[in-house]
PDB file of N, CA and C in Angstrom:
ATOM      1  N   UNK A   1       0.819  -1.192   0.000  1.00  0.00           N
ATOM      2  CA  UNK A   1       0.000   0.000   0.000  1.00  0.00           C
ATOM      3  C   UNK A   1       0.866   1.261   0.000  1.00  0.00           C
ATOM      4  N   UNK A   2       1.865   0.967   0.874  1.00  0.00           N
ATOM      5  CA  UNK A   2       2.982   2.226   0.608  1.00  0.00           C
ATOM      6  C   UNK A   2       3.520   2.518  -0.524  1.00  0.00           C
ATOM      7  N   UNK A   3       3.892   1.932  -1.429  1.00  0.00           N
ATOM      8  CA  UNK A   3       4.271   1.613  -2.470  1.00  0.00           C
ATOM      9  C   UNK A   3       3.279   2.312  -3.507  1.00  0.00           C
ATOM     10  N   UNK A   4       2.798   1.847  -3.325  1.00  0.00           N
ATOM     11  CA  UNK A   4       1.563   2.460  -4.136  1.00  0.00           C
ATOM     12  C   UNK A   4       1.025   4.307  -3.899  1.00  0.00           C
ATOM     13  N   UNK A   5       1.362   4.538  -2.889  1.00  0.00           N
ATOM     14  CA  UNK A   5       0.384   5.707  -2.394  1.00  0.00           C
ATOM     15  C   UNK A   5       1.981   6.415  -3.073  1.00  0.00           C
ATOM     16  N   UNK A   6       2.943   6.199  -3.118  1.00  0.00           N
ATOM     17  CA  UNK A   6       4.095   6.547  -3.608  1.00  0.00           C
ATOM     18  C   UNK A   6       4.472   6.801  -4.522  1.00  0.00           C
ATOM     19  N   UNK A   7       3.900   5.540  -5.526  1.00  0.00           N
ATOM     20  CA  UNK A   7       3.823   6.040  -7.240  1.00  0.00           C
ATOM     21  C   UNK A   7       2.980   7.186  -7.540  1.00  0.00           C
ATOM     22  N   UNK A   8       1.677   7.141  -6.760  1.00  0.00           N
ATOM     23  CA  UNK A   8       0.644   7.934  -7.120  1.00  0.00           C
ATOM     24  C   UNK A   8       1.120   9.599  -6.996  1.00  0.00           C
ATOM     25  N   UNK A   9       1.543   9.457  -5.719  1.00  0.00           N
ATOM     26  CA  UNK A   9       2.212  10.954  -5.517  1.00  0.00           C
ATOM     27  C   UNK A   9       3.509  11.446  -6.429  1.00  0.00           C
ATOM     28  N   UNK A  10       4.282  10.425  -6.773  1.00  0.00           N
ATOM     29  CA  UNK A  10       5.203  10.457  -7.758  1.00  0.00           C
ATOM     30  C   UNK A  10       4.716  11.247  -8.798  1.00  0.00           C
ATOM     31  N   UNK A  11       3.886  10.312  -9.486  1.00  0.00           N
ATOM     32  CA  UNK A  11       3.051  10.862 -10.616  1.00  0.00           C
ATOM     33  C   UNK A  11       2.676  12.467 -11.107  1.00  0.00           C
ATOM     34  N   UNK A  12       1.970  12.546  -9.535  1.00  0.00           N
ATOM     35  CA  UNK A  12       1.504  14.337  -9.421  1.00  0.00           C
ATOM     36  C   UNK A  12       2.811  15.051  -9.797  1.00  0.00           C
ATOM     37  N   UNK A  13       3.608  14.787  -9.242  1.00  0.00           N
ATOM     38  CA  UNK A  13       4.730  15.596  -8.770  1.00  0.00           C
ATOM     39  C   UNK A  13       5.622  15.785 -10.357  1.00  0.00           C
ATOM     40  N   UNK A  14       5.703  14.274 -11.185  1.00  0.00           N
ATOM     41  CA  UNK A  14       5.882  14.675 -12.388  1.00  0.00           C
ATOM     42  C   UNK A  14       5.333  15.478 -13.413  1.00  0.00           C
ATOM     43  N   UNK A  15       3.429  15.157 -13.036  1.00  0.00           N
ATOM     44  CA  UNK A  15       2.949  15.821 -14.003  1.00  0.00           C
ATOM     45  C   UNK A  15       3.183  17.667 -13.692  1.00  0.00           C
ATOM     46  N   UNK A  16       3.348  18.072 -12.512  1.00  0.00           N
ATOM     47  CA  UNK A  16       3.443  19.278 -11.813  1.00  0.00           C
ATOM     48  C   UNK A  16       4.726  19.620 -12.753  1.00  0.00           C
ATOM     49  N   UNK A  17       5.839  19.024 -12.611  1.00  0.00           N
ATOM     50  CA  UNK A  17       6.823  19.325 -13.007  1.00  0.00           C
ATOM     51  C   UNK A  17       6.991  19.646 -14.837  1.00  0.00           C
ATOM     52  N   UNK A  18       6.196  18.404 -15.344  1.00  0.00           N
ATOM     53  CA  UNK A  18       6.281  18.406 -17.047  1.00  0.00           C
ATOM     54  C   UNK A  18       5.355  19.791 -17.252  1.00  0.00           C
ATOM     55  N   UNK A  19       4.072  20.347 -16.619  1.00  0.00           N
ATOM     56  CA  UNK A  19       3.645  21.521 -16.918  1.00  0.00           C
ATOM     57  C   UNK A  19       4.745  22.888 -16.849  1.00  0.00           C
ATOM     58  N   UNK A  20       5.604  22.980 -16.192  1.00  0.00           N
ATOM     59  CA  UNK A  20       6.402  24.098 -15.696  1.00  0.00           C
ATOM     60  C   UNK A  20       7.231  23.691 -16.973  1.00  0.00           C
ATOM     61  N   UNK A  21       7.550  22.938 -17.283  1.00  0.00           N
ATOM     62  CA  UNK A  21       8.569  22.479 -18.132  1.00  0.00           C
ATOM     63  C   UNK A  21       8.357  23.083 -19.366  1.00  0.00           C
ATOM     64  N   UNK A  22       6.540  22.668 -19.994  1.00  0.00           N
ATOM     65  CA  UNK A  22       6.457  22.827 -21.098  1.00  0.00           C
ATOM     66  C   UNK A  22       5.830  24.462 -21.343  1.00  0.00           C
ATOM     67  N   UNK A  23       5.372  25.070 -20.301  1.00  0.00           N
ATOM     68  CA  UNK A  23       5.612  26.529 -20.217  1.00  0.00           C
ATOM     69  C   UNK A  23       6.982  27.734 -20.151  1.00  0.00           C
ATOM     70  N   UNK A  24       7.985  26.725 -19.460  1.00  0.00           N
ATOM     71  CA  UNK A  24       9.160  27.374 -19.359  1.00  0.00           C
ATOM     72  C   UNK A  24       9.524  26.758 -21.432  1.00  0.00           C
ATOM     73  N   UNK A  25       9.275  26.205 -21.458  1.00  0.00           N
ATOM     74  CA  UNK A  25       9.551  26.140 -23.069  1.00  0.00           C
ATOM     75  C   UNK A  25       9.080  26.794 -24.013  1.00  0.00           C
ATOM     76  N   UNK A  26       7.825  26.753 -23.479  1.00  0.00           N
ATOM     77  CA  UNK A  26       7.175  27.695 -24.473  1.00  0.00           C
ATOM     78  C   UNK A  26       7.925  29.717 -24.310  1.00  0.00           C
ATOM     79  N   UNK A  27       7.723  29.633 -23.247  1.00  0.00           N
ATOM     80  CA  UNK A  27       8.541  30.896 -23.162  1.00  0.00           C
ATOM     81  C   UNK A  27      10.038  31.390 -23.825  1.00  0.00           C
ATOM     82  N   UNK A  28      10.511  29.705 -23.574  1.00  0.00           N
ATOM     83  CA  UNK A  28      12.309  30.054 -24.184  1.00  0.00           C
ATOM     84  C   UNK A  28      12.091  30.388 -25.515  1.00  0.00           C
ATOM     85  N   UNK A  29      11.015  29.704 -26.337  1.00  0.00           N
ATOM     86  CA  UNK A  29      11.177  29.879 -27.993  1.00  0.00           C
ATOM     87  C   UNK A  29      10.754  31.197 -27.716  1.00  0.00           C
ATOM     88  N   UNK A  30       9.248  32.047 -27.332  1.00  0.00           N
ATOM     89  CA  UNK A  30       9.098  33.235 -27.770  1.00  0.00           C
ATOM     90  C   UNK A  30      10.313  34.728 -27.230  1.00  0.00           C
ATOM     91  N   UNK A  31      10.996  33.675 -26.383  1.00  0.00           N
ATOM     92  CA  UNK A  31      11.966  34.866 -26.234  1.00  0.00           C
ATOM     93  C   UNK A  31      13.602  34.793 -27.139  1.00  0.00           C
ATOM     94  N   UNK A  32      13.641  33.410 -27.513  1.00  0.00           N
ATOM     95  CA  UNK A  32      14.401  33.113 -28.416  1.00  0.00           C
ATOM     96  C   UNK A  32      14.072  34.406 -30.178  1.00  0.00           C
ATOM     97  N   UNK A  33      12.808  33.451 -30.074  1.00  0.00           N
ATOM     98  CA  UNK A  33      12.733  34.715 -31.618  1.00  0.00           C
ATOM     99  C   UNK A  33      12.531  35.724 -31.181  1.00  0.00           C
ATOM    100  N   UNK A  34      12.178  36.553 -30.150  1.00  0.00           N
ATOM    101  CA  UNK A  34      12.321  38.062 -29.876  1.00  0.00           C
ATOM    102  C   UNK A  34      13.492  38.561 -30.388  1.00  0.00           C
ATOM    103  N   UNK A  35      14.247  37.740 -29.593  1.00  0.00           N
ATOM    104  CA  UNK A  35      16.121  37.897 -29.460  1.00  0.00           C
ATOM    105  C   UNK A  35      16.416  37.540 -31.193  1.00  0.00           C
ATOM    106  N   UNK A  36      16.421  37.079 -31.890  1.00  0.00           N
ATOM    107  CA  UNK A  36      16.629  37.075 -33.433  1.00  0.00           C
ATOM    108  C   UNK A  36      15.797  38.529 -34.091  1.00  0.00           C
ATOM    109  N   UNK A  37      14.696  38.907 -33.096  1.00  0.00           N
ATOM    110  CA  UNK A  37      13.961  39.625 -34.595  1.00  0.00           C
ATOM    111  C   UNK A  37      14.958  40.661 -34.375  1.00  0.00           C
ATOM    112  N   UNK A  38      15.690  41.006 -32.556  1.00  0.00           N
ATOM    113  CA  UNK A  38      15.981  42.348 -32.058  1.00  0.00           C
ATOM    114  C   UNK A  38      17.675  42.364 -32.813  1.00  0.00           C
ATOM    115  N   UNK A  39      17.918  40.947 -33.119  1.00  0.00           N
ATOM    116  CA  UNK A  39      19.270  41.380 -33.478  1.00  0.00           C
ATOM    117  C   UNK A  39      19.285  41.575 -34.778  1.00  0.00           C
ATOM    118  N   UNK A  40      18.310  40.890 -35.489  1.00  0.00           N
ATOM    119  CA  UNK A  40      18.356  41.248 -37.147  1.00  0.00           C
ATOM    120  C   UNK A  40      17.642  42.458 -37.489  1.00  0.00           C
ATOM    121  N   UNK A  41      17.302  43.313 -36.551  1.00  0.00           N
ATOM    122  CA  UNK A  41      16.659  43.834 -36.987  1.00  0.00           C
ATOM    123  C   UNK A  41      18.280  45.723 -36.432  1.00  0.00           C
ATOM    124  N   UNK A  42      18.904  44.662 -35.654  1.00  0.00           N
ATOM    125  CA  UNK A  42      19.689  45.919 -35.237  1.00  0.00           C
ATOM    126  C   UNK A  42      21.116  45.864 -36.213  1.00  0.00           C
ATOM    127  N   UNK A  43      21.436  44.391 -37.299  1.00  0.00           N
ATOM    128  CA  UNK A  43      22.045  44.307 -37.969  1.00  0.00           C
ATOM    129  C   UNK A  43      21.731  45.084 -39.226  1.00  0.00           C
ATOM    130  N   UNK A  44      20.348  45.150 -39.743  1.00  0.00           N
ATOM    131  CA  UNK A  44      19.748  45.780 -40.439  1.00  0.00           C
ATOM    132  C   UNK A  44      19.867  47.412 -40.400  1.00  0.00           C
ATOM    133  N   UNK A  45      19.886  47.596 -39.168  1.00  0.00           N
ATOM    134  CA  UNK A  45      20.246  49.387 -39.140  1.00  0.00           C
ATOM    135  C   UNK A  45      21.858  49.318 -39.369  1.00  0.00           C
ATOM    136  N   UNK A  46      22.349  48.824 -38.811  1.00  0.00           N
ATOM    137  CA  UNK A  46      24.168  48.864 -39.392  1.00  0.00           C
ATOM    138  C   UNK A  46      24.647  49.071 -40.636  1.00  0.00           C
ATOM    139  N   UNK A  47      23.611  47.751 -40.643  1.00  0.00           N
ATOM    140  CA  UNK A  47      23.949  48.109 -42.413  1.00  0.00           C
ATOM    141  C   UNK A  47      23.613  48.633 -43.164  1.00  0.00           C
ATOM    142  N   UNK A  48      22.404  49.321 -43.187  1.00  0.00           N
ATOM    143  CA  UNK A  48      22.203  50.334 -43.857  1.00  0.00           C
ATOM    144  C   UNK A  48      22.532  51.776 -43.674  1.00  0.00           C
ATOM    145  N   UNK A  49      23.296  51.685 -42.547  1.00  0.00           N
ATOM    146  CA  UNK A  49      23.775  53.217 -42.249  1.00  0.00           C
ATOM    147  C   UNK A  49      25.381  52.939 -42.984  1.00  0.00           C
ATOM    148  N   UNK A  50      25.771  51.724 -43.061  1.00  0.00           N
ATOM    149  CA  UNK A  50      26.672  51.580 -44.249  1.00  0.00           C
ATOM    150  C   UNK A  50      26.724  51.485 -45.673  1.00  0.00           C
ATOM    151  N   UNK A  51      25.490  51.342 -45.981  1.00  0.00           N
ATOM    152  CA  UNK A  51      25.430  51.165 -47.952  1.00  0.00           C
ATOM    153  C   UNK A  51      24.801  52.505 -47.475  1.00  0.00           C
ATOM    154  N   UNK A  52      24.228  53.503 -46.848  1.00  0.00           N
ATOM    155  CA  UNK A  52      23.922  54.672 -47.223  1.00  0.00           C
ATOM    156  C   UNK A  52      25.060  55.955 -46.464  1.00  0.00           C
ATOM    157  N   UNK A  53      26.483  55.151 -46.341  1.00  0.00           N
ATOM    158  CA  UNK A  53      27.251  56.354 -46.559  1.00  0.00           C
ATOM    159  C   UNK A  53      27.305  57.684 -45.621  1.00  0.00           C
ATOM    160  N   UNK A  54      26.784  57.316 -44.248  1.00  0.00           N
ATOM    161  CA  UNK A  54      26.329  57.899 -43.119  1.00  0.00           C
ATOM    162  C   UNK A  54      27.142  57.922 -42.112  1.00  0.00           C
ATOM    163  N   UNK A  55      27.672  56.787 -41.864  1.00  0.00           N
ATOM    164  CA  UNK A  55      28.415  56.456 -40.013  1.00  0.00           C
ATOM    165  C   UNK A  55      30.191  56.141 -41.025  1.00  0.00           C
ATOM    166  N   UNK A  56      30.013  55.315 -42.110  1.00  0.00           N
ATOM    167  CA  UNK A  56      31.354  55.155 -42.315  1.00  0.00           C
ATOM    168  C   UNK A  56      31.140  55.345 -43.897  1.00  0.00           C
ATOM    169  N   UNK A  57      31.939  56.615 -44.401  1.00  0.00           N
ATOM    170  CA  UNK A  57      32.552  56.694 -45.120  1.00  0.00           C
ATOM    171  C   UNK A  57      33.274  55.816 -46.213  1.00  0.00           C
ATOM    172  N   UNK A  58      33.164  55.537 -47.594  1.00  0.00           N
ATOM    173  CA  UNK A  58      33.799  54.530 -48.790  1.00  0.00           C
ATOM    174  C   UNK A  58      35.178  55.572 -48.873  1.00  0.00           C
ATOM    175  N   UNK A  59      35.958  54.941 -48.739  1.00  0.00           N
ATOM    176  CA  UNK A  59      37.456  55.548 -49.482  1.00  0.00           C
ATOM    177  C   UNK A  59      36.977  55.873 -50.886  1.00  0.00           C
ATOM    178  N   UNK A  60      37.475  57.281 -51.109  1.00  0.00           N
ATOM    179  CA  UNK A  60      37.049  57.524 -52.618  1.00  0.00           C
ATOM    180  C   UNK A  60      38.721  57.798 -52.921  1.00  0.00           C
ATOM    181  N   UNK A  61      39.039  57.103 -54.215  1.00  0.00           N
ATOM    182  CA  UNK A  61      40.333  57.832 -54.356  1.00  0.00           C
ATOM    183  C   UNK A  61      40.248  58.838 -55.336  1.00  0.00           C
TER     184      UNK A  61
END
């Protein structure tokens, strides 16, 4: 009977755990692509303040 009342509580305690799990996951991806849109999107200003000749200068000879 001990045994038993043991798995059962086991159980809870996993399923408790796999919920946190699959919320803390869900969170890592939407902060994962945050973090991609914020960096491509800050690579994107770089570079265009470089093909438009603004922050750095083309050697003209």
């Amino acid at each position: 009977m001990a045994v038993y009342a043991w798995r059962a509580r086991d159980r809870l305690t996993f399923a408790a755990v796999l919920a946190l799990t699959t919320a803390q996951t869900i969170f890592s991806i939407a902060l994962g692509v945050m973090a991609v849109l914020i960096t491509g999107f800050g690579i994107y200003v770089v570079s265009s303040t470089m093909w438009g000749d603004r922050w750095y200068p083309r050697n003209k000879p």
